[in-house]
C-alpha atoms as a PDB file:
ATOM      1  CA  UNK A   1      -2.806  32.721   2.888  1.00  0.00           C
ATOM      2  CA  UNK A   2      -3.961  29.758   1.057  1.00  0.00           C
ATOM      3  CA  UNK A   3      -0.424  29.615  -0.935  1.00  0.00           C
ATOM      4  CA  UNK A   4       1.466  28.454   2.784  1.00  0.00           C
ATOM      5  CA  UNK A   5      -1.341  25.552   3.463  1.00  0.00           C
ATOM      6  CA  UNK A   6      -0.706  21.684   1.493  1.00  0.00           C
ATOM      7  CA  UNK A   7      -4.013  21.084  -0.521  1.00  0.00           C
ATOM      8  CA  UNK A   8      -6.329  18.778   0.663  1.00  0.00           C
ATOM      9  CA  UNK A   9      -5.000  15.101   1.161  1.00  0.00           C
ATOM     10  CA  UNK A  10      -8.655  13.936  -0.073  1.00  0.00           C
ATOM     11  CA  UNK A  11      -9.796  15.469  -2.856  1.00  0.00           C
ATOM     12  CA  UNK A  12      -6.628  17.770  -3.613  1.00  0.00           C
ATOM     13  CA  UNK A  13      -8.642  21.196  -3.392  1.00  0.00           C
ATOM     14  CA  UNK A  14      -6.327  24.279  -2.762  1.00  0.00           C
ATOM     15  CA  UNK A  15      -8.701  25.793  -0.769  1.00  0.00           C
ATOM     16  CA  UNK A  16      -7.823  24.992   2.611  1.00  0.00           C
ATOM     17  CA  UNK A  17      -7.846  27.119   5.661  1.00  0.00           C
ATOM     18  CA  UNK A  18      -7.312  26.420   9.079  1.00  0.00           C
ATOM     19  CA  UNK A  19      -9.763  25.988  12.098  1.00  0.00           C
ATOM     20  CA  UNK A  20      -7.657  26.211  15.294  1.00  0.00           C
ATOM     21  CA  UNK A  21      -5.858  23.141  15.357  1.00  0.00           C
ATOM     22  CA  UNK A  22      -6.460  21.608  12.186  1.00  0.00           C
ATOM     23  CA  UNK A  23      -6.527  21.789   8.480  1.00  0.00           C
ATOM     24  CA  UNK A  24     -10.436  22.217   6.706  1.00  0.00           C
ATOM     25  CA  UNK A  25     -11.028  21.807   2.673  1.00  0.00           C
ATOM     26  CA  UNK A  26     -14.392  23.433   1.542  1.00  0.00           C
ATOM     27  CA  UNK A  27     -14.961  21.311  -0.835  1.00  0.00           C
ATOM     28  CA  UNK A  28     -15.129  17.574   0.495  1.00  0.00           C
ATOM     29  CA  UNK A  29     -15.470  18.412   4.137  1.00  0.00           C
ATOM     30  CA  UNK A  30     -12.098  16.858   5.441  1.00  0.00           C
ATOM     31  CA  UNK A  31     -10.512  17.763   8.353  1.00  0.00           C
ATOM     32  CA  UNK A  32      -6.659  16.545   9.665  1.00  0.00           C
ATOM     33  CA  UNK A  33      -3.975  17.914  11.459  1.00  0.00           C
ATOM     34  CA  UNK A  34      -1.084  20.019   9.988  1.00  0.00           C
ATOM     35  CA  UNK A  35       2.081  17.610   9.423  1.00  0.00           C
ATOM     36  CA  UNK A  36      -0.072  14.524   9.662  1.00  0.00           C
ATOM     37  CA  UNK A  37      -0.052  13.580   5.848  1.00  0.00           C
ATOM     38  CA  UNK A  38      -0.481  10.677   4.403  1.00  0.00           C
ATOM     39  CA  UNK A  39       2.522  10.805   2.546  1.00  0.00           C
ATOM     40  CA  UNK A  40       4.835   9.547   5.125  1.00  0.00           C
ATOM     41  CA  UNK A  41       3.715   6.066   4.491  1.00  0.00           C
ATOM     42  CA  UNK A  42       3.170   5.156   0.719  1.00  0.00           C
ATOM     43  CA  UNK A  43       0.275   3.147  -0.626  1.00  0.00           C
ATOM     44  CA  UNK A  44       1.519  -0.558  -1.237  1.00  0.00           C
ATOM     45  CA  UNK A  45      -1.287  -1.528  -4.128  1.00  0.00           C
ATOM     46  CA  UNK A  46      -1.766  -5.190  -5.660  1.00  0.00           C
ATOM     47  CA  UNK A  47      -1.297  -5.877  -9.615  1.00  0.00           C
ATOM     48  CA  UNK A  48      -5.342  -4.691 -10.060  1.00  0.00           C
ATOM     49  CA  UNK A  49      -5.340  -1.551  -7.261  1.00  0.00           C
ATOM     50  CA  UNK A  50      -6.697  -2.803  -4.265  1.00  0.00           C
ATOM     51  CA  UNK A  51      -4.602  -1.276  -1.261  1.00  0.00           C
ATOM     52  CA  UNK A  52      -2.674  -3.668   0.283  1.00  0.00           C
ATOM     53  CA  UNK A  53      -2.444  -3.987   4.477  1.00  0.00           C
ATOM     54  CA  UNK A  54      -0.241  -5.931   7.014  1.00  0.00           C
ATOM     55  CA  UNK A  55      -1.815  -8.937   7.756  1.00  0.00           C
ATOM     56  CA  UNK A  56      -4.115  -9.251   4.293  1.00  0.00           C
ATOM     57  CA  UNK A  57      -3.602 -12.653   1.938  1.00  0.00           C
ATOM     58  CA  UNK A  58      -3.000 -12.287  -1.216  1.00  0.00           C
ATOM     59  CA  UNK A  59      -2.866 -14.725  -4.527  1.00  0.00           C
ATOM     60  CA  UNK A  60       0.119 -14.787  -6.737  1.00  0.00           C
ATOM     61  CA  UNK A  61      -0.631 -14.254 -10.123  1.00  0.00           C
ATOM     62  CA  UNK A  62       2.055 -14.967 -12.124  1.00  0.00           C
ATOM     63  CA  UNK A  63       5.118 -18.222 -12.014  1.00  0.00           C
ATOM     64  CA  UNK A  64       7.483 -16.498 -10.184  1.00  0.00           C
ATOM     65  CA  UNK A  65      11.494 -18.061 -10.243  1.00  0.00           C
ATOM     66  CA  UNK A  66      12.946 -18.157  -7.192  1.00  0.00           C
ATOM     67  CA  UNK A  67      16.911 -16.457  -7.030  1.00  0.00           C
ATOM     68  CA  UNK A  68      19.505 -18.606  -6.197  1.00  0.00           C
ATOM     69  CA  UNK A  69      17.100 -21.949  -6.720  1.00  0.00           C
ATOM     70  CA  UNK A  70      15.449 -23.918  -9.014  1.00  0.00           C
ATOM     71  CA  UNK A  71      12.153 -23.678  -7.371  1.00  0.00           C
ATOM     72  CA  UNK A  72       8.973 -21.758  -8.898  1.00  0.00           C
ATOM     73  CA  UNK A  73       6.260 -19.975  -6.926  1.00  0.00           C
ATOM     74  CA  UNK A  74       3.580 -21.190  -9.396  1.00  0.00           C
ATOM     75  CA  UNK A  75       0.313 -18.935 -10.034  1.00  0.00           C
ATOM     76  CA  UNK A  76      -2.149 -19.398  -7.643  1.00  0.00           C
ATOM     77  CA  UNK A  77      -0.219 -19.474  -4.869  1.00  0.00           C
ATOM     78  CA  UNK A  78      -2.049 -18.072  -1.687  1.00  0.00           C
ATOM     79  CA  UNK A  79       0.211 -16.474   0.818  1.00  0.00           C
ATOM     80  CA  UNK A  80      -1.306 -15.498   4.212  1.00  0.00           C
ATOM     81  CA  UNK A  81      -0.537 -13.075   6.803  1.00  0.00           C
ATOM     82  CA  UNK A  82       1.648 -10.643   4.574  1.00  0.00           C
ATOM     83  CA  UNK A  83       3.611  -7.638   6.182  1.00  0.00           C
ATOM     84  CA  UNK A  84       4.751  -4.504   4.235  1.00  0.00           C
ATOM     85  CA  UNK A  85       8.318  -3.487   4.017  1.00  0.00           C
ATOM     86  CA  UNK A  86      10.108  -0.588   2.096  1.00  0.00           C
ATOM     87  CA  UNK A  87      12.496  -1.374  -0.837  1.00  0.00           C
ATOM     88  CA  UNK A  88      11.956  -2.965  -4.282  1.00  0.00           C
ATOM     89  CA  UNK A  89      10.142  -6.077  -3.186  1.00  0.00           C
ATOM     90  CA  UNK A  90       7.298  -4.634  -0.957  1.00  0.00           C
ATOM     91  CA  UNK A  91       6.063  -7.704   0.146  1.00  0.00           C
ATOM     92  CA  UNK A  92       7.677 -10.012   3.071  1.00  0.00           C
ATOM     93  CA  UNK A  93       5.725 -13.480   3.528  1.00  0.00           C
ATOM     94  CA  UNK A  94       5.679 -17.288   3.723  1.00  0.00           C
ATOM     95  CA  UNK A  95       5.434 -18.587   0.954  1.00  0.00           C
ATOM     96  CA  UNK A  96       3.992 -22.434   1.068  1.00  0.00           C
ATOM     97  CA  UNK A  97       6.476 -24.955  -0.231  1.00  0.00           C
ATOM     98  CA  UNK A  98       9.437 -22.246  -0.443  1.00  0.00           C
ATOM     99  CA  UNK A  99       9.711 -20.627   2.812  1.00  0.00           C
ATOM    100  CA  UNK A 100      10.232 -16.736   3.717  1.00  0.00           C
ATOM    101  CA  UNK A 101      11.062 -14.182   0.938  1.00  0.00           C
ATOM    102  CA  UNK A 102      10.190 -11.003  -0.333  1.00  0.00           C
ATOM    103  CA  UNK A 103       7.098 -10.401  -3.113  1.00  0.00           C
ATOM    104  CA  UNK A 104       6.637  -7.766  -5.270  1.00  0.00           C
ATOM    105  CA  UNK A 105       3.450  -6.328  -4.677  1.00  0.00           C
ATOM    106  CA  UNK A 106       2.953  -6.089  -8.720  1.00  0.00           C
ATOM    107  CA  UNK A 107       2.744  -9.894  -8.786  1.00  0.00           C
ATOM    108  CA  UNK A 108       0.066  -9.925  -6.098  1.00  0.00           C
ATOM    109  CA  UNK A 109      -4.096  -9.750  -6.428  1.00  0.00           C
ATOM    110  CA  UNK A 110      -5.503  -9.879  -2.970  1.00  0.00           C
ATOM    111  CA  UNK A 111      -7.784 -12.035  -1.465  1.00  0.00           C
ATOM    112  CA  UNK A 112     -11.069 -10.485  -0.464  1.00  0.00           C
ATOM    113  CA  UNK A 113     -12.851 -11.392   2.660  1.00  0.00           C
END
């Protein structure tokens, strides 16, 4: 029975069973309901693994060259109030001095606090 059930989102353990409604894993303790994954939304991380939210700021750590200008986003850049998008640059902001464009969330550390 445990071959039908996805393995624990937490700690990966094949061990799950279910408890009326929702999924259990022996192991850790988590509960969540079937079909409520976290794998319809993907983990945007920064450049050193921090998770990455709507709405955090974030540092960039590298000169980036603007496309299509001659303008450079130099290192140390902070860029507030980020929001998440899908595609190859992950990142759509403000940047100070250059406008709106898209990051990549590789060139990103963010800002704690």
């Amino acid at each position: 029975m445990t071959d039908s059930l996805p393995p624990c989102p937490e700690c990966s353990s094949v061990y799950t069973y279910q408890v009326d409604a929702l999924l259990t894993c022996p192991e850790c303790g988590h509960e969540w309901a079937p079909g409520a994954g976290s794998d319809d939304a993907p983990v945007v991380r920064d450049s050193v693994g921090n998770v990455l939210n709507d709405g955090d700021d974030v540092t960039v750590i590298k000169d980036l060259k603007v496309k299509g200008s001659s303008s450079v986003v130099k290192v140390g850049t902070k860029v507030r109030n980020i929001r998440l998008v899908d595609g190859d640059h992950d990142i759509d902001c403000k940047v100070p001095g250059i406008g709106q464009m898209g990051l990549k969330s590789e060139f990103v550390k963010k800002i704690s606090g």
